[in-house]
Protein backbone atom coordinates (compact mmCIF):
# COMPACT_ATOMS: atom_id res chain seq x y z
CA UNK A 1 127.59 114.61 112.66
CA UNK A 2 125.57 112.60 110.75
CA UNK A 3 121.62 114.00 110.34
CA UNK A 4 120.00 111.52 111.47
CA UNK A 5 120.45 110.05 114.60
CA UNK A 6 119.71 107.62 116.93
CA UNK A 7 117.78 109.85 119.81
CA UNK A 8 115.50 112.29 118.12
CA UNK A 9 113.51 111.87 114.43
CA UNK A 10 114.00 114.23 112.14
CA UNK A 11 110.91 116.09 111.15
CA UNK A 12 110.60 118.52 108.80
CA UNK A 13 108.50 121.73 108.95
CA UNK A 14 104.67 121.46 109.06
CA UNK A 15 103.85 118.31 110.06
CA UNK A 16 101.39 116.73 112.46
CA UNK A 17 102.53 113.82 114.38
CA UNK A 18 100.15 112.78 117.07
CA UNK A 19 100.33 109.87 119.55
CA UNK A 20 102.71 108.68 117.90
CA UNK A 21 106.20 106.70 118.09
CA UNK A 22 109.86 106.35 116.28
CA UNK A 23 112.60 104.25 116.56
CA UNK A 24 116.15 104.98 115.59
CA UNK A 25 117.01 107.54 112.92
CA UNK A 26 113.36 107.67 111.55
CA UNK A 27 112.51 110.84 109.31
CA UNK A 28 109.04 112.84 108.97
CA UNK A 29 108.73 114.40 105.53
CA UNK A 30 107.36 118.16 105.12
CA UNK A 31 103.95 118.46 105.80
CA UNK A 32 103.21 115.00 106.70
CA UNK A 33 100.44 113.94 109.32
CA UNK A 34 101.20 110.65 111.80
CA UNK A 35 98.44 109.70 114.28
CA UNK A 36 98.26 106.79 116.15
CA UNK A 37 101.17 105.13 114.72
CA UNK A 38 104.35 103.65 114.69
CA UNK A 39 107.59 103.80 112.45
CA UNK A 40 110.32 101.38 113.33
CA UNK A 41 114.24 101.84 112.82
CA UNK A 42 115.49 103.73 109.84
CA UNK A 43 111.69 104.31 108.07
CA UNK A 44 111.15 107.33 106.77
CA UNK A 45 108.54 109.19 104.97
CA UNK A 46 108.47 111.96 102.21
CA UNK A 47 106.61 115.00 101.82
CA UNK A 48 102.96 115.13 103.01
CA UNK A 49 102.52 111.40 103.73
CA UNK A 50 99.22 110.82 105.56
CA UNK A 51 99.78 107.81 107.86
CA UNK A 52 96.88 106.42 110.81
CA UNK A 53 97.18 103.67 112.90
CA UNK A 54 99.72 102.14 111.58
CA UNK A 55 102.74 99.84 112.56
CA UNK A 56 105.47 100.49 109.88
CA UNK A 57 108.75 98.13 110.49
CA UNK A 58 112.25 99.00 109.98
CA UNK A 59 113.82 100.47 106.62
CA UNK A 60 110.51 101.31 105.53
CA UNK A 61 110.72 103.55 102.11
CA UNK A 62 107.28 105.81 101.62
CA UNK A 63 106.96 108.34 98.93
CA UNK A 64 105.12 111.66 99.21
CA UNK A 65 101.54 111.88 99.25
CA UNK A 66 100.90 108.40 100.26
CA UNK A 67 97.96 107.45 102.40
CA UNK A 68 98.35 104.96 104.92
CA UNK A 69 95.19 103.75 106.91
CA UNK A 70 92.68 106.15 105.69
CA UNK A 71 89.54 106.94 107.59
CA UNK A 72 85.82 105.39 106.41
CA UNK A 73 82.13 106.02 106.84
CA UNK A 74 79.55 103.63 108.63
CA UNK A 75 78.16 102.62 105.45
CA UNK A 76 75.80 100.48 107.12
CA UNK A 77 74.17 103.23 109.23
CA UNK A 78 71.08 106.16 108.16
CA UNK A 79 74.13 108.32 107.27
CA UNK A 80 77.63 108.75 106.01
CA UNK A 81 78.38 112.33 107.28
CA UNK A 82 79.87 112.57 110.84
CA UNK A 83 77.55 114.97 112.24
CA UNK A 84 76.57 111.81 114.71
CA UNK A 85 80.29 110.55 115.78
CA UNK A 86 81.54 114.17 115.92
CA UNK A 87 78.69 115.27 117.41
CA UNK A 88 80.10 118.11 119.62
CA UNK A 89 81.20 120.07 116.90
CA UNK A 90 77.55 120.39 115.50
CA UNK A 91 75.39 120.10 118.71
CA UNK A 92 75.85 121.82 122.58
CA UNK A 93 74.45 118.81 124.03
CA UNK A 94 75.89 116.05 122.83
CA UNK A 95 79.29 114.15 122.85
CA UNK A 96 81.44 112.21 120.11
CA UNK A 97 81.62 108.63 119.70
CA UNK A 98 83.82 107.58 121.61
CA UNK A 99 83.00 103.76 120.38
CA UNK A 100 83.30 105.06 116.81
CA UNK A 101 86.66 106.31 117.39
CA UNK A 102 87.87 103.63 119.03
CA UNK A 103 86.68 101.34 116.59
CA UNK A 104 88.54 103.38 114.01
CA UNK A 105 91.84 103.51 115.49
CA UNK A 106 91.92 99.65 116.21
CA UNK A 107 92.31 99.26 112.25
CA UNK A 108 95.70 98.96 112.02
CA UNK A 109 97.58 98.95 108.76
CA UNK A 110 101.08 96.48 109.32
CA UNK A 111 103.45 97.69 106.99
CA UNK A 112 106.88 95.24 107.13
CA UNK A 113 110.60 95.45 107.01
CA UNK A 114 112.33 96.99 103.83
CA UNK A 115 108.90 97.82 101.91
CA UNK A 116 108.52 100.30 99.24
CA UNK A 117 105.54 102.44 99.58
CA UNK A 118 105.32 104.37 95.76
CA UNK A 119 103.90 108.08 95.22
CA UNK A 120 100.54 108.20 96.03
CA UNK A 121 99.35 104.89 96.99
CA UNK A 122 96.96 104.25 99.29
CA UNK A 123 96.87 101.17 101.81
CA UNK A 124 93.65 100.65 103.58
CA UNK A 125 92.91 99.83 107.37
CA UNK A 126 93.98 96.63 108.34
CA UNK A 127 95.88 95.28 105.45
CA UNK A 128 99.11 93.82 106.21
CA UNK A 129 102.17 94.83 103.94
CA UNK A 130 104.99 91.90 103.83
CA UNK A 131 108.46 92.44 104.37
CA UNK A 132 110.26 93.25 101.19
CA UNK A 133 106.84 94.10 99.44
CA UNK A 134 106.49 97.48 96.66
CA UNK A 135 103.53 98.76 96.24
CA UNK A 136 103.38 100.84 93.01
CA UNK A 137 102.72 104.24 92.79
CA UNK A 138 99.08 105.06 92.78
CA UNK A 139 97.98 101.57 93.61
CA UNK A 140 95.23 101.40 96.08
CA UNK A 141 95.64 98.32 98.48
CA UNK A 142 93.16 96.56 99.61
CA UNK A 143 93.96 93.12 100.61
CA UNK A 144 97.57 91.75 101.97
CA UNK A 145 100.41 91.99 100.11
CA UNK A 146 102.63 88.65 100.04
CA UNK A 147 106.29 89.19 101.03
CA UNK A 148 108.75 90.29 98.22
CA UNK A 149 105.71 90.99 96.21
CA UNK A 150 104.96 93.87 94.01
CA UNK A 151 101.58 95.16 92.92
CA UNK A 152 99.94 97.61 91.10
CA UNK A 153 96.66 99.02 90.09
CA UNK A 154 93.08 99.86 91.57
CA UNK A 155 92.09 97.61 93.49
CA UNK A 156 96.16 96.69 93.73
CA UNK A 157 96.77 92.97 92.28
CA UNK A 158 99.94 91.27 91.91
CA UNK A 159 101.99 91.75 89.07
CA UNK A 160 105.05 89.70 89.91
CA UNK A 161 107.56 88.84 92.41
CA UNK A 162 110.35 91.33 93.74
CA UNK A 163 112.75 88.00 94.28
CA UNK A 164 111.50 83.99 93.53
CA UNK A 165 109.94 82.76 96.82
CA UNK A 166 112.88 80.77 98.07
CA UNK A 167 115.09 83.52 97.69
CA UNK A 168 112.97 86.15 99.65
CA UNK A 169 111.94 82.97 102.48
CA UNK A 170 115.85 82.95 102.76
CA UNK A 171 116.24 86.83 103.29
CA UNK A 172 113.52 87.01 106.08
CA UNK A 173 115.59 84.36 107.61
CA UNK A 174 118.88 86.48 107.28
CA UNK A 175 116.90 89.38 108.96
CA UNK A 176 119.55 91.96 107.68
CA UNK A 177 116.98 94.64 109.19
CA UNK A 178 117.78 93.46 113.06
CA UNK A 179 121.34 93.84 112.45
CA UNK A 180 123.42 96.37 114.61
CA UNK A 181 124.26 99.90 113.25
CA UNK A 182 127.79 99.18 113.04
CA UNK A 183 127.49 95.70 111.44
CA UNK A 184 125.16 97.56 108.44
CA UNK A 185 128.46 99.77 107.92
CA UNK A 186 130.64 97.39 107.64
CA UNK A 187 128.81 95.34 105.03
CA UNK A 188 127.62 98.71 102.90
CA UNK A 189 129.71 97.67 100.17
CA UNK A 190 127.81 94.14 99.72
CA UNK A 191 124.80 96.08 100.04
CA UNK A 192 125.66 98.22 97.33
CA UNK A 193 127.38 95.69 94.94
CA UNK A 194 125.82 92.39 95.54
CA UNK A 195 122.43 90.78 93.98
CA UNK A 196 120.65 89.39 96.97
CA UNK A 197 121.37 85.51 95.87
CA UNK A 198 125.19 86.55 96.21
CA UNK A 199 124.31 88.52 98.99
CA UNK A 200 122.49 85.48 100.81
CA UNK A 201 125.25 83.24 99.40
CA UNK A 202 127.91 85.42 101.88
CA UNK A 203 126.04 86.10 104.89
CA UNK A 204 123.61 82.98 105.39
């Protein structure tokens, strides 16, 4: 029996997953937190990955210690510190808020189809990721990330192309990533052995 399988994700010890949904043989590294996300068919994430309202599509590859959607501070209001949206925990008579929260969760980060997500990168609330996109390790993201794009740095910038732009227009066209579980098997060997012109070449 294979490990992981099409009914149940496999997560590892210590994590935190919270409202929260999988698809189809979707892992949870150690120690990672999920809340208020999604991670489509075949994503997975390693060790201690920190991901919040986020939709992550299918064959989704995220290192350890990533951050995904990270939390903010009402920079605009007296204060930072959330004595006054978690309010309960400091004061008897009064209540979070609620508008705050759901503010906060209504970010969401859209992280696409066969991405790369390096060690220790950080994607902020409501950026969009692009199908076939890397994001290097350590880069923090800020703005959208063009399809079959990789970047790098603080704030993340582009620092070239994963495949030429027709090429990678062609393979969101294919959409390989919808293909049936079976169908994926029988084609491994392209997938391992073929450049994705060649590959495009065969299956367009």
């Amino acid at each position: 029996m294979t490990r992981l399988t099409v009914n149940e994700p496999f997560i590892h010890p210590e994590c935190e997953i919270t409202n929260s949904q999988f698809g189809r043989f979707v892992e949870i590294g150690k120690g990672s937190r999920v809340l208020n996300s999604s991670l489509d068919d075949y994503s997975y994430c390693d060790r201690y990955a920190d991901i919040a309202n986020a939709k992550v599509g299918k064959f989704s590859n995220i290192a350890s210690f990533t951050r995904i959607g990270p939390t903010d501070h009402p920079m605009q209001l007296a204060s930072l510190h959330h004595f006054h949206y978690r309010s309960a925990d400091y004061f008897e008579n009064q209540e979070n808020d609620a508008d705050f929260f759901a503010h906060r969760v209504s970010r969401i980060a859209h992280i696409g189809h066969d991405t790369w997500i390096g060690h220790g990168a950080i994607i902020m609330p409501e950026v969009t990721i692009g199908h076939g996109a890397v994001v290097a390790s350590g880069a923090v993201v800020t703005k959208d990330v063009a399809p079959y794009c990789i970047v790098a740095g603080v704030a993340a910038s582009e620092i070239k192309r994963r495949l030429p732009e027709q090429v990678a227009e062609q393979m969101m066209e294919l959409a390989w990533w919808d293909w049936p579980h079976e169908l994926l098997e029988q084609r491994m060997d392209d997938f391992r052995k073929l450049p994705a012109e060649e590959f495009l070449e065969k299956y367009r």
